[in-house]
Every structure is written in structure tokens, then in C-alpha cells.
C-alpha atoms as a PDB file:
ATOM      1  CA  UNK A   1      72.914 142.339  52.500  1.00  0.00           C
ATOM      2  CA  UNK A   2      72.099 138.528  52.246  1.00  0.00           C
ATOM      3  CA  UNK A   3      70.476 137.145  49.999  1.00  0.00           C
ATOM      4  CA  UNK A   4      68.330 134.073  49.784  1.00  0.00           C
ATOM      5  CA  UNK A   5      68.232 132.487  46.020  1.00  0.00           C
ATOM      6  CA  UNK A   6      64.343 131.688  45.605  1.00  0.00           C
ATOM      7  CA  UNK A   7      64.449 130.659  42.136  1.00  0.00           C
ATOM      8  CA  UNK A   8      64.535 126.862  40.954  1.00  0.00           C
ATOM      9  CA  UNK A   9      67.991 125.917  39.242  1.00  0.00           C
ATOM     10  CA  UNK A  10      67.798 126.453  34.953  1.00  0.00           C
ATOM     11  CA  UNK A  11      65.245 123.506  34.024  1.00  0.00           C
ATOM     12  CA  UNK A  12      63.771 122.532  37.313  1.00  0.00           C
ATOM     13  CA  UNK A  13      60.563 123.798  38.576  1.00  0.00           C
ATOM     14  CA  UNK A  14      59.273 124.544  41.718  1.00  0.00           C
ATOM     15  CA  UNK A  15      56.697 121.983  43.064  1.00  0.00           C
ATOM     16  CA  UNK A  16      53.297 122.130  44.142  1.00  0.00           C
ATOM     17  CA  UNK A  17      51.378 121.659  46.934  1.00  0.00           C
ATOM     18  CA  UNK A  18      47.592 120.330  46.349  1.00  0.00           C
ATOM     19  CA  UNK A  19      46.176 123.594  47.064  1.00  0.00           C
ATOM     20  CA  UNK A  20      48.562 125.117  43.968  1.00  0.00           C
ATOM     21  CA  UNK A  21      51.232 126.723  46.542  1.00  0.00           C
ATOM     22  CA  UNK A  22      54.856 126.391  46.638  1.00  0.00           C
ATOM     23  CA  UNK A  23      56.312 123.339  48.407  1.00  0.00           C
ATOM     24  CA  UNK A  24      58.634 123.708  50.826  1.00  0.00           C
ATOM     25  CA  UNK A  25      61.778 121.989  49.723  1.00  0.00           C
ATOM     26  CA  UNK A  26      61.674 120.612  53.338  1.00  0.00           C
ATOM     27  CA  UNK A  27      58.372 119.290  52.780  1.00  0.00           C
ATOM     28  CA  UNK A  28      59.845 117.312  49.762  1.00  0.00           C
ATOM     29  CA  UNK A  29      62.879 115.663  51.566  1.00  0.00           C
ATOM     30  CA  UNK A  30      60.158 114.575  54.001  1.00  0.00           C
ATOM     31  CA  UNK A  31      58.598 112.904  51.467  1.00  0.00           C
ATOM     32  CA  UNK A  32      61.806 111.601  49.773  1.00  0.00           C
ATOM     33  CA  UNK A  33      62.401 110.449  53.169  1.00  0.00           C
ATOM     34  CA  UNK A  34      59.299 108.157  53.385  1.00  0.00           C
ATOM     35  CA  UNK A  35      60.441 106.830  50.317  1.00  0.00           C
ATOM     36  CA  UNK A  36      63.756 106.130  51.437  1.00  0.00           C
ATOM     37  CA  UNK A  37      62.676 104.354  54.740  1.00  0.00           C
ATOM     38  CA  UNK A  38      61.060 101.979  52.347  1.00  0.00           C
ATOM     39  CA  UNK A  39      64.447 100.451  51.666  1.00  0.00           C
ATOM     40  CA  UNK A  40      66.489 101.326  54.550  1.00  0.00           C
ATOM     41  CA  UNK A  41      67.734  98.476  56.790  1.00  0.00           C
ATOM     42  CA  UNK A  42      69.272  99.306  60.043  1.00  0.00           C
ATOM     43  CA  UNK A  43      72.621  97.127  60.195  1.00  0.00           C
ATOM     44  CA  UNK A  44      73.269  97.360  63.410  1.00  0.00           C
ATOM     45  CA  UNK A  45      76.273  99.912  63.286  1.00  0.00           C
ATOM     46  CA  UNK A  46      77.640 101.389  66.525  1.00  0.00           C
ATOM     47  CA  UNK A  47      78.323 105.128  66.451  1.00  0.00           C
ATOM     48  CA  UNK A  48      81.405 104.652  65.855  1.00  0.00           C
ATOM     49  CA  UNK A  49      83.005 104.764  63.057  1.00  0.00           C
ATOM     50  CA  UNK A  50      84.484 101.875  61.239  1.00  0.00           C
ATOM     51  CA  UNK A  51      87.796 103.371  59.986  1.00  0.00           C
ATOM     52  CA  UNK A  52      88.192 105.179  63.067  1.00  0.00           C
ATOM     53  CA  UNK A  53      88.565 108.778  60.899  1.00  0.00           C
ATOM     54  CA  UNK A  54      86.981 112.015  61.694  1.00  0.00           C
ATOM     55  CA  UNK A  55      86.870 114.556  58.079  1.00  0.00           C
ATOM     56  CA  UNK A  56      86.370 118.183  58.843  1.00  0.00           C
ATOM     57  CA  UNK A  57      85.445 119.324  55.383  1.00  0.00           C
ATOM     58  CA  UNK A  58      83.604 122.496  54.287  1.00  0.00           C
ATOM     59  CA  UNK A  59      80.258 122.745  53.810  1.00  0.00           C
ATOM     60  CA  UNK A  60      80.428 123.969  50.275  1.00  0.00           C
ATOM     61  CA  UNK A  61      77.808 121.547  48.611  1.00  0.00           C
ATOM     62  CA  UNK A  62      80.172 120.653  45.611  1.00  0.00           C
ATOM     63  CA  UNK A  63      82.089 118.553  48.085  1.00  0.00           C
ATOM     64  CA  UNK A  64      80.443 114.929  48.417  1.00  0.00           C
ATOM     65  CA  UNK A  65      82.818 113.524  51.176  1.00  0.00           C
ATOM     66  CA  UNK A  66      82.027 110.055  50.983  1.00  0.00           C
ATOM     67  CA  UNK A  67      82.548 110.049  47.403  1.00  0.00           C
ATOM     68  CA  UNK A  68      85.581 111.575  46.968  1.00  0.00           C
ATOM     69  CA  UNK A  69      87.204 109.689  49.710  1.00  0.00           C
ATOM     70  CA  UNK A  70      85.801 106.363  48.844  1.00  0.00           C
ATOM     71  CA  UNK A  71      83.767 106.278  52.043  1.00  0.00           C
ATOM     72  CA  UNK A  72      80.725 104.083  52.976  1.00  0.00           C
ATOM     73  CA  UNK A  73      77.939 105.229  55.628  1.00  0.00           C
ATOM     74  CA  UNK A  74      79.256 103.911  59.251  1.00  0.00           C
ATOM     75  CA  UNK A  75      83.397 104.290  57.871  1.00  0.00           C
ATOM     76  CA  UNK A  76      83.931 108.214  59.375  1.00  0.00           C
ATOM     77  CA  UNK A  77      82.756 111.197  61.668  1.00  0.00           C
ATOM     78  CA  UNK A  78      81.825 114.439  58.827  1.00  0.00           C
ATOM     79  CA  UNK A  79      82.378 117.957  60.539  1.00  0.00           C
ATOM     80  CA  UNK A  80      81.337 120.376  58.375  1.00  0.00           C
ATOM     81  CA  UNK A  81      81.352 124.167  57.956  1.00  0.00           C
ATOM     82  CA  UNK A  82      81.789 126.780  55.833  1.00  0.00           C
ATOM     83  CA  UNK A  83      85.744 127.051  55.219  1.00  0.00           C
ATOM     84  CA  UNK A  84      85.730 123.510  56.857  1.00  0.00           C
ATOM     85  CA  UNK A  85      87.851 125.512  59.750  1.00  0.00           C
ATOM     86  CA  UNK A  86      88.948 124.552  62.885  1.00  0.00           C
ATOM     87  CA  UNK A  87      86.646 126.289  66.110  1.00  0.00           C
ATOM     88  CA  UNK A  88      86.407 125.579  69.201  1.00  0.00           C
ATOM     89  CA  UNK A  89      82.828 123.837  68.098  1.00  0.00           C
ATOM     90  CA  UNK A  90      85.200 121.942  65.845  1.00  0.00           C
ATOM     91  CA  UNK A  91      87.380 120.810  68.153  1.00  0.00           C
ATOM     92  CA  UNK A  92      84.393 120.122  70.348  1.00  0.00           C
ATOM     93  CA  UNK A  93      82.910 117.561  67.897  1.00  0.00           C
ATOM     94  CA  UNK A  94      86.335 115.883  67.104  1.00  0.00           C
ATOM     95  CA  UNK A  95      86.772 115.847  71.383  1.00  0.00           C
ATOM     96  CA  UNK A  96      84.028 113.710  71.641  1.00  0.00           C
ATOM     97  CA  UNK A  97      84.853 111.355  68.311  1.00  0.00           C
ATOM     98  CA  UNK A  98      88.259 110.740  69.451  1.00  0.00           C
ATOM     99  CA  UNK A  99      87.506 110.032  73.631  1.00  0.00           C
ATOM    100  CA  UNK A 100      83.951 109.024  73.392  1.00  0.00           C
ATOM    101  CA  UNK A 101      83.364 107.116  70.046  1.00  0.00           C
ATOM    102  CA  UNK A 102      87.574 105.668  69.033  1.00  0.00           C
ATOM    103  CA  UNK A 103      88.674 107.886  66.157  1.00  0.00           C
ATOM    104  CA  UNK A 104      92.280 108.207  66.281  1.00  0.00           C
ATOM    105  CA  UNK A 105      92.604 110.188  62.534  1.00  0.00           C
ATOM    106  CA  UNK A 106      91.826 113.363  61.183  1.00  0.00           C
ATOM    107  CA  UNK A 107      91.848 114.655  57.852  1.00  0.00           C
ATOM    108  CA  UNK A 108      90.799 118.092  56.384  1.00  0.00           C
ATOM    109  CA  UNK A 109      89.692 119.483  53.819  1.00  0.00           C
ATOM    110  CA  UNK A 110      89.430 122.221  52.217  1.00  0.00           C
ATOM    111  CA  UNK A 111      89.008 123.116  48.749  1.00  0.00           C
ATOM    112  CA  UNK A 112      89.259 125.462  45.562  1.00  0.00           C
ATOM    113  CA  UNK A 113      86.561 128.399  44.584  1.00  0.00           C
ATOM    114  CA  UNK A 114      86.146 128.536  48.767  1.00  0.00           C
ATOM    115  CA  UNK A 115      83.189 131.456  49.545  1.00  0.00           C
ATOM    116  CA  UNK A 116      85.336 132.295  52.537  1.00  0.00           C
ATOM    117  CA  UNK A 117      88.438 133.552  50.533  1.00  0.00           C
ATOM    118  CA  UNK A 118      86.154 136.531  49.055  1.00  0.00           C
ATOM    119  CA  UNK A 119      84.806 137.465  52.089  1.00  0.00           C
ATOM    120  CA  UNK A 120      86.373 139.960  54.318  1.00  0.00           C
ATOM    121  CA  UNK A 121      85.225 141.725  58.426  1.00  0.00           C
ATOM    122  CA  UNK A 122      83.195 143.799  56.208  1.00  0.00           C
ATOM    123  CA  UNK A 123      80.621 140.639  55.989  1.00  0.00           C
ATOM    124  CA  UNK A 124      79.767 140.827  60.086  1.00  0.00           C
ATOM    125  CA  UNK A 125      80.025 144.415  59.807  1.00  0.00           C
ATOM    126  CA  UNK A 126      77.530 144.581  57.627  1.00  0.00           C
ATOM    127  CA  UNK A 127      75.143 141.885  59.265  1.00  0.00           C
ATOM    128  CA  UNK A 128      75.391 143.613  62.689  1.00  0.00           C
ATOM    129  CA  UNK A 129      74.257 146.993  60.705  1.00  0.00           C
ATOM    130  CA  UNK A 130      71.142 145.110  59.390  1.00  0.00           C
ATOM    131  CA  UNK A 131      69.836 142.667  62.588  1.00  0.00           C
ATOM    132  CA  UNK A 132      71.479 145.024  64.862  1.00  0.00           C
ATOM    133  CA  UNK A 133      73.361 142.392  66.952  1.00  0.00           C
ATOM    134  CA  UNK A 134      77.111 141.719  66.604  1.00  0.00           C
ATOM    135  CA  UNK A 135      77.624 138.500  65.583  1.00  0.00           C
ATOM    136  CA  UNK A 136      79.547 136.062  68.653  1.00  0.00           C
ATOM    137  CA  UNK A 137      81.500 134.137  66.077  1.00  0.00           C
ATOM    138  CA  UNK A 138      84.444 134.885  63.903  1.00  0.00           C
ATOM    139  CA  UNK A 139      84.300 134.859  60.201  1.00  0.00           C
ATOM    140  CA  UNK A 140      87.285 133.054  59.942  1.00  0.00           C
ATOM    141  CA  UNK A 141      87.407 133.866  56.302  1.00  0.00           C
ATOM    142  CA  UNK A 142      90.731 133.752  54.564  1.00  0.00           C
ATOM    143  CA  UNK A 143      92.938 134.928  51.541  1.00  0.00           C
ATOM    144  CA  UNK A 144      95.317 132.129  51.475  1.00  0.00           C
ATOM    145  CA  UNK A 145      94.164 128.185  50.920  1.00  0.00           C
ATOM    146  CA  UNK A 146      97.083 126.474  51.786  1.00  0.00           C
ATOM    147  CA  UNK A 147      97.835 128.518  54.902  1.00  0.00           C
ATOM    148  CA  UNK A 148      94.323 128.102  56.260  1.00  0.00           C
ATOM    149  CA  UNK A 149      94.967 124.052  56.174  1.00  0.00           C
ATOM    150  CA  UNK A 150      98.240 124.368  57.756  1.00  0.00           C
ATOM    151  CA  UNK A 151      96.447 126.818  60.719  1.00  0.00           C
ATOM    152  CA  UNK A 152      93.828 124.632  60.576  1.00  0.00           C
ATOM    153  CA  UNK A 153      96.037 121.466  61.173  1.00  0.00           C
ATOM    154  CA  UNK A 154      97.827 123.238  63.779  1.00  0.00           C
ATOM    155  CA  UNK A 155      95.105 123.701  66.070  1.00  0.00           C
ATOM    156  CA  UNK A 156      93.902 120.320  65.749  1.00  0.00           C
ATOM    157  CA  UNK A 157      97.686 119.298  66.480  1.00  0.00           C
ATOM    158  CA  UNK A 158      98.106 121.903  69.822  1.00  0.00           C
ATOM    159  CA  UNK A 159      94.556 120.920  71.206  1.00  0.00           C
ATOM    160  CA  UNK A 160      94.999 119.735  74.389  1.00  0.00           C
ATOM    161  CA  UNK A 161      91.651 118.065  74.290  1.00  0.00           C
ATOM    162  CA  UNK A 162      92.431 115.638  71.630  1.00  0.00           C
ATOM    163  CA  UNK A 163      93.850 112.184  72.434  1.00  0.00           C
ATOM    164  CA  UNK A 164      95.396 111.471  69.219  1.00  0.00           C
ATOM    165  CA  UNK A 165      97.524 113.852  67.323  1.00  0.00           C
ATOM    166  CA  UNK A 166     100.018 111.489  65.356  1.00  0.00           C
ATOM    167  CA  UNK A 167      97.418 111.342  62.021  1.00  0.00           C
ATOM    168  CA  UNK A 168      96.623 114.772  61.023  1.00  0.00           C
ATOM    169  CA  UNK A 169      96.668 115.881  57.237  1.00  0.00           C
ATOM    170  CA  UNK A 170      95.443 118.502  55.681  1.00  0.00           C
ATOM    171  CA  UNK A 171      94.080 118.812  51.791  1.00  0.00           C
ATOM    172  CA  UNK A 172      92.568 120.959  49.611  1.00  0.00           C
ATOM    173  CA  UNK A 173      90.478 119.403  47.055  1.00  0.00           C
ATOM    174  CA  UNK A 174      89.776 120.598  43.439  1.00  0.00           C
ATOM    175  CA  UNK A 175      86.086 121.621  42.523  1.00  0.00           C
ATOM    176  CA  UNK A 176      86.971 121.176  39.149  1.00  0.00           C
ATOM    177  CA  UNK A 177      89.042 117.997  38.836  1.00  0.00           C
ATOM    178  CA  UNK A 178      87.748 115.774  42.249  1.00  0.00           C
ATOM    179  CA  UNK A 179      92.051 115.439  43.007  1.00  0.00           C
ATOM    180  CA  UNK A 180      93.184 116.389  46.671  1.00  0.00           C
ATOM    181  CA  UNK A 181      96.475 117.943  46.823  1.00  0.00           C
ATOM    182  CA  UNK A 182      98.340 117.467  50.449  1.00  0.00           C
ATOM    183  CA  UNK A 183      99.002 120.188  51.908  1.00  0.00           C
ATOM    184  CA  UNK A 184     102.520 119.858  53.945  1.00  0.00           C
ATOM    185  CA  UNK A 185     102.239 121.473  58.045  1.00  0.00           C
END
């Protein structure tokens, strides 16, 4: 039922450990890691963020956040998950930006070629008939992009645990040409 892709993308290979096994791609970001802390310089950011914005964005990996929104480390919160929907862990995380760490915006995102708009109940039906445990959670999938924003926006707006509900946009972006389009509540 799922399925886990185990082959390296066209060109790459996989690499090596000493011993000839395969390394664990974990294994390299902890070595890309060591290289990174080479460089890095802590600058003495607070946790919270400089443009006082939280994004709730989908996870889809197509979707580089701080790139497309002109964003530097330290300017935003990211929530992300797959659909980039609005749950109650969602509304958890933005809870604690806006009363604990000064956010007072939210924007979300969605965007085009979305996993979740192909996938249907059938998905956890299937997954409780292989582990044998119903899944707690919702799919939350969806067959309608704009509509999804506007729910999603609408929960953020009738959440009586946020603070700040006077900036809240929604947008889908476009996998194929970077653009957001607003999406109106």
C-alpha cells in the first residue's frame, strides 16, 4: 500500500559507507552538517521572528518558503504539512507563535499538483487494513484548491485561541511558474 522510493534520482548515485554499504541519507546530512557548522555564526536572534509572520505551507518539497516569499532565516514561523491544512496541531503551533513568541500575521499556502487532491478515505482505509490500527488523524485530503484555503483561513479566523485575526490570507502557489495567486475568504 505505501511505498518507499529506494532508488537514487536519474544521475545520482547512492553513496558509500567505508565498509562498501549504503549510506544512510541521514548519515550524509550529518556530515553536511559538520560542514555547515564550519561557517555558521550564531547572530544572536531571539525566537521570534523578525517580521512577526507565521506561513503554514505544505510540506510538498517543491515549495522552498523562504525563497518564494523573499524570506531570510530569523524573518517567520514555517508550519508545515502535507496539504499545508489547518489542525488542531496547526493551530497549536500558530497559538504559541502568536501569544508566546509576537506574530500577529498569517499567511497560507497551498499550492498546485497537491498529493492530497488525489487522495480519497480509501488511503486510511487501506493503512488500517495493513498495520491493523485505525489511524487517529484525518486525511484532510481535498478535491477543491481554492476551497481548502478559504476552510483553511476560516479556522485560523474562528480560533478562539489566536490573538490576532485581522492578517489572514490565503494563496495557492504555482509548482510550475513560482506566482501565488490570492485566494479571496
Amino acid at each position: 500500500m505505501t511505498t518507499t522510493p529506494d532508488a537514487p534520482h536519474l544521475g545520482e548515485t547512492s553513496p558509500t559507507q567505508e565498509d562498501g554499504s549504503p549510506e544512510s541519507i541521514i548519515d550524509s546530512f550529518v556530515a553536511r552538517n559538520r560542514d555547515y557548522a564550519t561557517q555558521y555564526r550564531d547572530g544572536g536572534m531571539d525566537a521570534r521572528p523578525v517580521q512577526r509572520v507565521a506561513v503554514v505551507a505544505c510540506m510538498d518539497a517543491r515549495l522552498d518558503v523562504h525563497a518564494a516569499l523573499g524570506l531570510e532565516l530569523g524573518d517567520c514561523h514555517i508550519i508545515r504539512n502535507a496539504g499545508g491544512v489547518v489542525t488542531d496541531d496547526t493551530i497549536r503551533s500558530l497559538t504559541v507563535s502568536q501569544r508566546a513568541l509576537g506574530t500577529r500575521s498569517i499567511a497560507l499556502i497551498h499550492h498546485t499538483g497537491c498529493g492530497l487532491l488525489s487522495l480519497t478515505e480509501d488511503f486510511r482505509v487501506d493503512l488500517e487494513r495493513e498495520v491493523g490500527i485505525r489511524p487517529s488523524w484525518a486525511l484532510e485530503s481535498f478535491t477543491d484548491l481554492d476551497q481548502d484555503v478559504r476552510q483553511s483561513m476560516a479556522r485560523v479566523r474562528t480560533s478562539p485561541f489566536l490573538l490576532h485575526h485581522e492578517d489572514i490570507r490565503g494563496f495557492v502557489f504555482d509548482v510550475h511558474t513560482g506566482l501565488l495567486r490570492e485566494i479571496e475568504p
